[in-house]
Every structure is written in structure tokens, then in C-alpha cells.
PDB file of N, CA and C in Angstrom:
ATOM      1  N   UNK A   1      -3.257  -8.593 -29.015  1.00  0.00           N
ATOM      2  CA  UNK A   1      -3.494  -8.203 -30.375  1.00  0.00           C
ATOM      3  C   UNK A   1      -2.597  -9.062 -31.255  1.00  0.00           C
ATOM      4  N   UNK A   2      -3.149  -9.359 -32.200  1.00  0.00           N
ATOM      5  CA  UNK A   2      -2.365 -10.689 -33.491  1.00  0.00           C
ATOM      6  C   UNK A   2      -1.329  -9.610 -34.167  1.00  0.00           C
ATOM      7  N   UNK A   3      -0.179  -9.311 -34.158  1.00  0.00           N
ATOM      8  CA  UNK A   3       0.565  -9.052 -35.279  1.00  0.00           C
ATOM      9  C   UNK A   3       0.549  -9.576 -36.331  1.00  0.00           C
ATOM     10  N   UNK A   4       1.404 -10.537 -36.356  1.00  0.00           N
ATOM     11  CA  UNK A   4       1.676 -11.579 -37.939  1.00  0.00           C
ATOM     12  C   UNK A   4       1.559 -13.154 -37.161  1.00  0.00           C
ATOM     13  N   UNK A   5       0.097 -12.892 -37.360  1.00  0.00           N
ATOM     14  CA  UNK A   5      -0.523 -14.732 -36.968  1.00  0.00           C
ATOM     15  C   UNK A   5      -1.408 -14.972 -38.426  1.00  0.00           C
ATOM     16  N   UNK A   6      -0.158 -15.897 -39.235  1.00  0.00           N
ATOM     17  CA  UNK A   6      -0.760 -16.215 -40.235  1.00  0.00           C
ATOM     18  C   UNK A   6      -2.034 -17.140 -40.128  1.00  0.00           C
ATOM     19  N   UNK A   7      -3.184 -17.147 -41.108  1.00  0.00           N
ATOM     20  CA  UNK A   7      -4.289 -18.192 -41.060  1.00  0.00           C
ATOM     21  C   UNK A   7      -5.238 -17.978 -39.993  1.00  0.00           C
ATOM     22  N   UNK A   8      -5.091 -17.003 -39.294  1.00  0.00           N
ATOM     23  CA  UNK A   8      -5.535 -16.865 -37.716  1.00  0.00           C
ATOM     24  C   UNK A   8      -6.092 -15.510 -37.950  1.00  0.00           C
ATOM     25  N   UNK A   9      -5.545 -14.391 -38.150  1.00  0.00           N
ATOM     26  CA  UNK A   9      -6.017 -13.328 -37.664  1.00  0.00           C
ATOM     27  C   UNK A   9      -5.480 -12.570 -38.817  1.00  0.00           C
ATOM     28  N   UNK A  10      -5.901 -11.483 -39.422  1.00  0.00           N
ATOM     29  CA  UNK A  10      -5.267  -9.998 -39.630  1.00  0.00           C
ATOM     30  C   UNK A  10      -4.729  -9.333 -38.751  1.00  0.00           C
ATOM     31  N   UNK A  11      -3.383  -8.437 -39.405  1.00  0.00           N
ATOM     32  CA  UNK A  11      -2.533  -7.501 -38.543  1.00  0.00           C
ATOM     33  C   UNK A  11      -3.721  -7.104 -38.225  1.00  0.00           C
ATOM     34  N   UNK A  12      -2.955  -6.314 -36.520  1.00  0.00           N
ATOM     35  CA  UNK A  12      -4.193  -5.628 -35.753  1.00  0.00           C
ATOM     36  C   UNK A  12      -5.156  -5.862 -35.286  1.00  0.00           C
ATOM     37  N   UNK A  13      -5.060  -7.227 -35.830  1.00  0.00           N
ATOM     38  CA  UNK A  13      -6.501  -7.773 -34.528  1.00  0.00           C
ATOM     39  C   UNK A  13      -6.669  -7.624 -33.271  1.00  0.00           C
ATOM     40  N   UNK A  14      -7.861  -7.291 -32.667  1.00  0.00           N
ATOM     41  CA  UNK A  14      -7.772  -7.581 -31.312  1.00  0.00           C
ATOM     42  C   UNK A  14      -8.137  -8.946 -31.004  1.00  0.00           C
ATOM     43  N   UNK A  15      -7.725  -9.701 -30.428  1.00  0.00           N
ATOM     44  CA  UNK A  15      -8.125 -11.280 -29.783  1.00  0.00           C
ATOM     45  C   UNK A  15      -8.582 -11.327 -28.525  1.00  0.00           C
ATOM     46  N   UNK A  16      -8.504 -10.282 -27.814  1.00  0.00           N
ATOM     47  CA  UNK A  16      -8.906 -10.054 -26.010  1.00  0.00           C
ATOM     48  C   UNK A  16      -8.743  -8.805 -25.358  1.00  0.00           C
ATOM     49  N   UNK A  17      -9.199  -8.465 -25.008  1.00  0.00           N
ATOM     50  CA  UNK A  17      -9.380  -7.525 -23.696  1.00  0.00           C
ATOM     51  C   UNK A  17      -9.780  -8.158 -22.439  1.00  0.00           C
ATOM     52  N   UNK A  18      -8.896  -6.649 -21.689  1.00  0.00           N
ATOM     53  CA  UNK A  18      -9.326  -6.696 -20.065  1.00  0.00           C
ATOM     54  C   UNK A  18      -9.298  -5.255 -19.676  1.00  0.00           C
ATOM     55  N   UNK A  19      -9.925  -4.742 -18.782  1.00  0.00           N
ATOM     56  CA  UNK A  19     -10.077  -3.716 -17.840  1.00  0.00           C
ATOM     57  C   UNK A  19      -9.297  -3.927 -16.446  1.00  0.00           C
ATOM     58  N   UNK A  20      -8.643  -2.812 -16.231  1.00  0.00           N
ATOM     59  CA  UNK A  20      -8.490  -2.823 -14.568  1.00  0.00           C
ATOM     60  C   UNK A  20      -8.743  -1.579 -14.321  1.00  0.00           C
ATOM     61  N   UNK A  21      -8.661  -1.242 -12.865  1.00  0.00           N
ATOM     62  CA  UNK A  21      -9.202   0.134 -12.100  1.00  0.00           C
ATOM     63  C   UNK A  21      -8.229  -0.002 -11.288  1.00  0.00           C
ATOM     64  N   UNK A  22      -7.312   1.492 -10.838  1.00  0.00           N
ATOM     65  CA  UNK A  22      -6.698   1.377  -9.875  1.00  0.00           C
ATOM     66  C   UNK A  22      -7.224   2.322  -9.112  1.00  0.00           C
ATOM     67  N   UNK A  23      -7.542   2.264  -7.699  1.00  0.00           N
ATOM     68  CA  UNK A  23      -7.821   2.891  -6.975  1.00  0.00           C
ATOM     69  C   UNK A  23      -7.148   4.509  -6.467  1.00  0.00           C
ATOM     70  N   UNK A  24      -5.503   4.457  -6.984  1.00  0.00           N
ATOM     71  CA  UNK A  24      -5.040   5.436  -6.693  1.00  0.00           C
ATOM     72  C   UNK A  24      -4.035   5.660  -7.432  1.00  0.00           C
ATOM     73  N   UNK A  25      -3.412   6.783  -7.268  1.00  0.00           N
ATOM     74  CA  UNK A  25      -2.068   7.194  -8.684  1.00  0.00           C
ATOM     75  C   UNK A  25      -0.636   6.254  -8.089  1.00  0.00           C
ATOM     76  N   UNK A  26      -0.824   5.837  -7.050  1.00  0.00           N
ATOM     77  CA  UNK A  26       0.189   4.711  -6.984  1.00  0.00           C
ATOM     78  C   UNK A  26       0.295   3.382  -7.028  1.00  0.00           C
ATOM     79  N   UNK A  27      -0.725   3.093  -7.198  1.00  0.00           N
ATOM     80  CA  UNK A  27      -0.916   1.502  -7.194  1.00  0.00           C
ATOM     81  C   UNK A  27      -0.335   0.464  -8.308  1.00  0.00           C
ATOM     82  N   UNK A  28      -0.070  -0.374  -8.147  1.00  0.00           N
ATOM     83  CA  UNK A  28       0.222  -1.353  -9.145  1.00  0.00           C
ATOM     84  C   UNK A  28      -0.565  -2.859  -9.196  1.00  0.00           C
ATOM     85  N   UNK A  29      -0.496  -3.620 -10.278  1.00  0.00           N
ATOM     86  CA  UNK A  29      -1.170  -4.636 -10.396  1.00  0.00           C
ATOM     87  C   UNK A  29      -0.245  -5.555 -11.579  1.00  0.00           C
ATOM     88  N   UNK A  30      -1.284  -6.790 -11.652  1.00  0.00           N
ATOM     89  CA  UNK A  30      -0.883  -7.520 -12.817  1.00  0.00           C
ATOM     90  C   UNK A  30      -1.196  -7.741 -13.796  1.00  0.00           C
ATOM     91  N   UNK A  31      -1.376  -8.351 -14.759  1.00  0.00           N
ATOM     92  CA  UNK A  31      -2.193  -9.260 -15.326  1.00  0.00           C
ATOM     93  C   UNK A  31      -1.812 -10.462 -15.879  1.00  0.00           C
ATOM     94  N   UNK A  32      -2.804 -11.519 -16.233  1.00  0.00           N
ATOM     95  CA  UNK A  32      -2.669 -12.729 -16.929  1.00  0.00           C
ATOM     96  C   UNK A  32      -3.237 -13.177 -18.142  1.00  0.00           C
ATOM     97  N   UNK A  33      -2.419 -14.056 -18.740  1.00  0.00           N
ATOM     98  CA  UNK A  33      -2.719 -14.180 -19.563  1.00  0.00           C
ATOM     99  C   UNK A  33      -3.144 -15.755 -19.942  1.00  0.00           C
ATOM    100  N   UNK A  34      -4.308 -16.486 -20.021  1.00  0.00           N
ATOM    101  CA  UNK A  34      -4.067 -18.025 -20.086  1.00  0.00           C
ATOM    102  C   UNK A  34      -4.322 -18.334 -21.493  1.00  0.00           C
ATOM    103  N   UNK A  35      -3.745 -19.612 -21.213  1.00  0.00           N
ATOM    104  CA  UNK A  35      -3.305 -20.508 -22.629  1.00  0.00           C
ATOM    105  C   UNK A  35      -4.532 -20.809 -23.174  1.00  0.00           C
ATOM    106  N   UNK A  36      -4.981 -20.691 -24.517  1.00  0.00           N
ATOM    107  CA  UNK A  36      -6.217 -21.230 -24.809  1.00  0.00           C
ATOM    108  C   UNK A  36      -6.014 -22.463 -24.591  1.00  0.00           C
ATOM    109  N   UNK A  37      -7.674 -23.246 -24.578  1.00  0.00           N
ATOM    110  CA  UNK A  37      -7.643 -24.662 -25.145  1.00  0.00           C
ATOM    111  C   UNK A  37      -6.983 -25.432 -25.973  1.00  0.00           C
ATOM    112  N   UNK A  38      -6.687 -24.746 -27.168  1.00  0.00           N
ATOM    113  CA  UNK A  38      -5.869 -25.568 -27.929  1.00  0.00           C
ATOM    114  C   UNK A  38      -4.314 -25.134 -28.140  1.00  0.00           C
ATOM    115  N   UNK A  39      -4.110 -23.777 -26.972  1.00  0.00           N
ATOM    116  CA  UNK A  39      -2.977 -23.877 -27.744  1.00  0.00           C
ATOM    117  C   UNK A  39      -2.800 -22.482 -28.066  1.00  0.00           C
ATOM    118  N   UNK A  40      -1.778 -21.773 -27.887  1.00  0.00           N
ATOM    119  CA  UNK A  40      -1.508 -20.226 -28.781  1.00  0.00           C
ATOM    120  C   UNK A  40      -0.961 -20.757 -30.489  1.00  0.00           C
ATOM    121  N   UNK A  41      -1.633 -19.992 -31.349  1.00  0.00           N
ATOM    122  CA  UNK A  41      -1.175 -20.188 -32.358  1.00  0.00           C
ATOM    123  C   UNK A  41       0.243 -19.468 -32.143  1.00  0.00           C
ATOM    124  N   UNK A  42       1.321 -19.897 -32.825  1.00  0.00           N
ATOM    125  CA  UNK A  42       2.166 -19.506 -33.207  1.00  0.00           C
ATOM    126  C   UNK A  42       2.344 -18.008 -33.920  1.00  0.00           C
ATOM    127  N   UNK A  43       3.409 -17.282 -34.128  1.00  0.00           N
ATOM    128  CA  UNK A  43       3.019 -15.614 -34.801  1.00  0.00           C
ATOM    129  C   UNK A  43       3.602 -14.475 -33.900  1.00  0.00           C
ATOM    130  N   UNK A  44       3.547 -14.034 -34.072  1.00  0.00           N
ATOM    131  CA  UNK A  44       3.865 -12.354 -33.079  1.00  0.00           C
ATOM    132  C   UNK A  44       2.041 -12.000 -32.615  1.00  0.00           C
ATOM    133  N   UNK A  45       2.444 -11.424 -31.340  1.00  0.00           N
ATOM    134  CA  UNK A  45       1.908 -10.875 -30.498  1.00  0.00           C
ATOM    135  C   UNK A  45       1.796  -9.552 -30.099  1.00  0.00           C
ATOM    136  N   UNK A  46       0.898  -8.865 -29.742  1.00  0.00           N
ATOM    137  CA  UNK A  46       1.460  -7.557 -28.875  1.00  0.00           C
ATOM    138  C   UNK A  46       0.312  -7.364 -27.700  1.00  0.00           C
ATOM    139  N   UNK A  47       1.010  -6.816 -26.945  1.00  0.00           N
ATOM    140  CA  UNK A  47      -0.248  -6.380 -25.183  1.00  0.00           C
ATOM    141  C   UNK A  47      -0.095  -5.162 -25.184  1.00  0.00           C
ATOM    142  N   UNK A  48      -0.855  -4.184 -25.942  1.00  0.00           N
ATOM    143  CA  UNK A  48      -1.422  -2.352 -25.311  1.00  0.00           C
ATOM    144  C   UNK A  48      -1.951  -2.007 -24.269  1.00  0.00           C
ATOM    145  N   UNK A  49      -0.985  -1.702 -23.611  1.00  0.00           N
ATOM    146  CA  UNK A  49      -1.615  -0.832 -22.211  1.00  0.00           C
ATOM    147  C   UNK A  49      -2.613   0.274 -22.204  1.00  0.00           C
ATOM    148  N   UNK A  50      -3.239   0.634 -21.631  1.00  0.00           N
ATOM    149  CA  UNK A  50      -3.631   2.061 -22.176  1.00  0.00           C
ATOM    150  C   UNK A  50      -4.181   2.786 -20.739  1.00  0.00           C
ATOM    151  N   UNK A  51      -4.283   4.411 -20.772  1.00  0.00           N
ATOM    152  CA  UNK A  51      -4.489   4.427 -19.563  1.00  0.00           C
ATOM    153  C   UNK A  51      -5.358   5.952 -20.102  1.00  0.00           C
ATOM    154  N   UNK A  52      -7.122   5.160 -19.812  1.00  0.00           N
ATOM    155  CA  UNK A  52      -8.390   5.964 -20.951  1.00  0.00           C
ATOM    156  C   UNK A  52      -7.510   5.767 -21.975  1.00  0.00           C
ATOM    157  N   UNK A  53      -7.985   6.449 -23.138  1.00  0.00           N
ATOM    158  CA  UNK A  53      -7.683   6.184 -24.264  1.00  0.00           C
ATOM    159  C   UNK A  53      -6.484   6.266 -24.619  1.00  0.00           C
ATOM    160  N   UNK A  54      -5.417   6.554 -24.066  1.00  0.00           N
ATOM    161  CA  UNK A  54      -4.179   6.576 -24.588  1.00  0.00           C
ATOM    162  C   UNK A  54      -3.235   5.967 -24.625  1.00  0.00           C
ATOM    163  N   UNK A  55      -2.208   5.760 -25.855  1.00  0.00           N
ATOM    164  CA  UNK A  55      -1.701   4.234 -25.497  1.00  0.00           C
ATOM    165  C   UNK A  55      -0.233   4.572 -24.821  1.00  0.00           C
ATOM    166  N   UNK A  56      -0.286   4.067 -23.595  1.00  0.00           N
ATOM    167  CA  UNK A  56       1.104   4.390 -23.061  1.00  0.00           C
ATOM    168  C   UNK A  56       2.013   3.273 -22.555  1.00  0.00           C
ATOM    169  N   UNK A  57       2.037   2.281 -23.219  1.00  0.00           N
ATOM    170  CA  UNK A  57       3.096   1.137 -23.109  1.00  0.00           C
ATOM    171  C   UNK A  57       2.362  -0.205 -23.885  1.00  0.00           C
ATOM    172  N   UNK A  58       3.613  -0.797 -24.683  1.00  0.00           N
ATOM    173  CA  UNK A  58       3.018  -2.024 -25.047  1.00  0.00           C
ATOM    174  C   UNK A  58       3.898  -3.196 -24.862  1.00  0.00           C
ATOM    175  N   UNK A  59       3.977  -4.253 -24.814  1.00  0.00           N
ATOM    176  CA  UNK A  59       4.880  -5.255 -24.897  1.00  0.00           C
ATOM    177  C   UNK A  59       4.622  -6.298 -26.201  1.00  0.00           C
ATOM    178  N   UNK A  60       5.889  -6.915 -26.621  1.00  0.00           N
ATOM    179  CA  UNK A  60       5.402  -7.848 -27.975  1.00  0.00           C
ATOM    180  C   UNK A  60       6.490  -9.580 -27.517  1.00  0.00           C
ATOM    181  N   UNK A  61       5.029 -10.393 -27.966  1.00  0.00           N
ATOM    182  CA  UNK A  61       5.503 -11.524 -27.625  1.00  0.00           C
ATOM    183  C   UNK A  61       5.280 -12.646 -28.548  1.00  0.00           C
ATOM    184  N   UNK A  62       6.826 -13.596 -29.078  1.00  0.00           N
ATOM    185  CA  UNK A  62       6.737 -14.510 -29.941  1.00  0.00           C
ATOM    186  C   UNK A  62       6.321 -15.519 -29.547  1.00  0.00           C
ATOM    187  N   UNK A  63       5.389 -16.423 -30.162  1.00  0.00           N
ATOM    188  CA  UNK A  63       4.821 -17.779 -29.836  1.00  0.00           C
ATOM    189  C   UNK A  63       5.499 -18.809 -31.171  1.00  0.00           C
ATOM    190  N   UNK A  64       6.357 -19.256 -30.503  1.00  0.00           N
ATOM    191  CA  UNK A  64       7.033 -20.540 -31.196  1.00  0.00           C
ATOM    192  C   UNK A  64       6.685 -21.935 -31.226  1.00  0.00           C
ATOM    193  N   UNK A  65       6.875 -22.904 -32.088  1.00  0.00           N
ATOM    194  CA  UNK A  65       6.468 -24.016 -31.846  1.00  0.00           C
ATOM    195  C   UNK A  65       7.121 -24.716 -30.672  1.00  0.00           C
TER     196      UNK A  65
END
């Protein structure tokens, strides 16, 4: 999701999704994230976890020149 990506996006954008399924209440996994083609714009970032609809963890990430 775009925080403050000027020229690029409005706060709150979504820019991507993904789904996972875990098979059981213990499991763990990953995810990835790849570089576009040209490049991450620069800006704040954030990744919402959610588990069904609820949001239960997020992480926020700066993209610098």
C-alpha cells in the first residue's frame, strides 16, 4: 500500500495483493516482494497482513534513492 508516494499514488492506495492459505493454526510462511521493472518509486510504504478480514499486523517500508 503507497503511504506518501508523491506523483505515484494517493495515501492508501493499494498497489498489490496476495493471498495465502495455511493449512493449519501452526504453520508459517513467507512472502515476496519483487522489484518492478523500473524500479520502486521512492515514498513510504506499508504491507497489511490480515487474517479474513481483520487487520492483524502491518509492516512500513522506506524506499530511498
Amino acid at each position: 500500500m503507497a503511504e506518501k508516494v508523491p506523483d505515484v499514488a494517493p495515501p492508501d492506495q493499494i498497489i498489490d495483493e496476495a493471498t495465502g492459505l495455511a493449512d493449519n493454526p501452526d504453520a508459517h510462511g513467507f512472502f515476496t516482494l519483487s522489484r518492478p521493472a523500473d524500479g520502486w518509486t521512492p515514498g513510504d510504504y506499508r504491507v497489511d497482513f490480515y487474517l479474513g478480514t481483520e487487520l492483524i499486523d502491518f509492516a512500513k517500508v522506506k524506499i530511498t534513492k
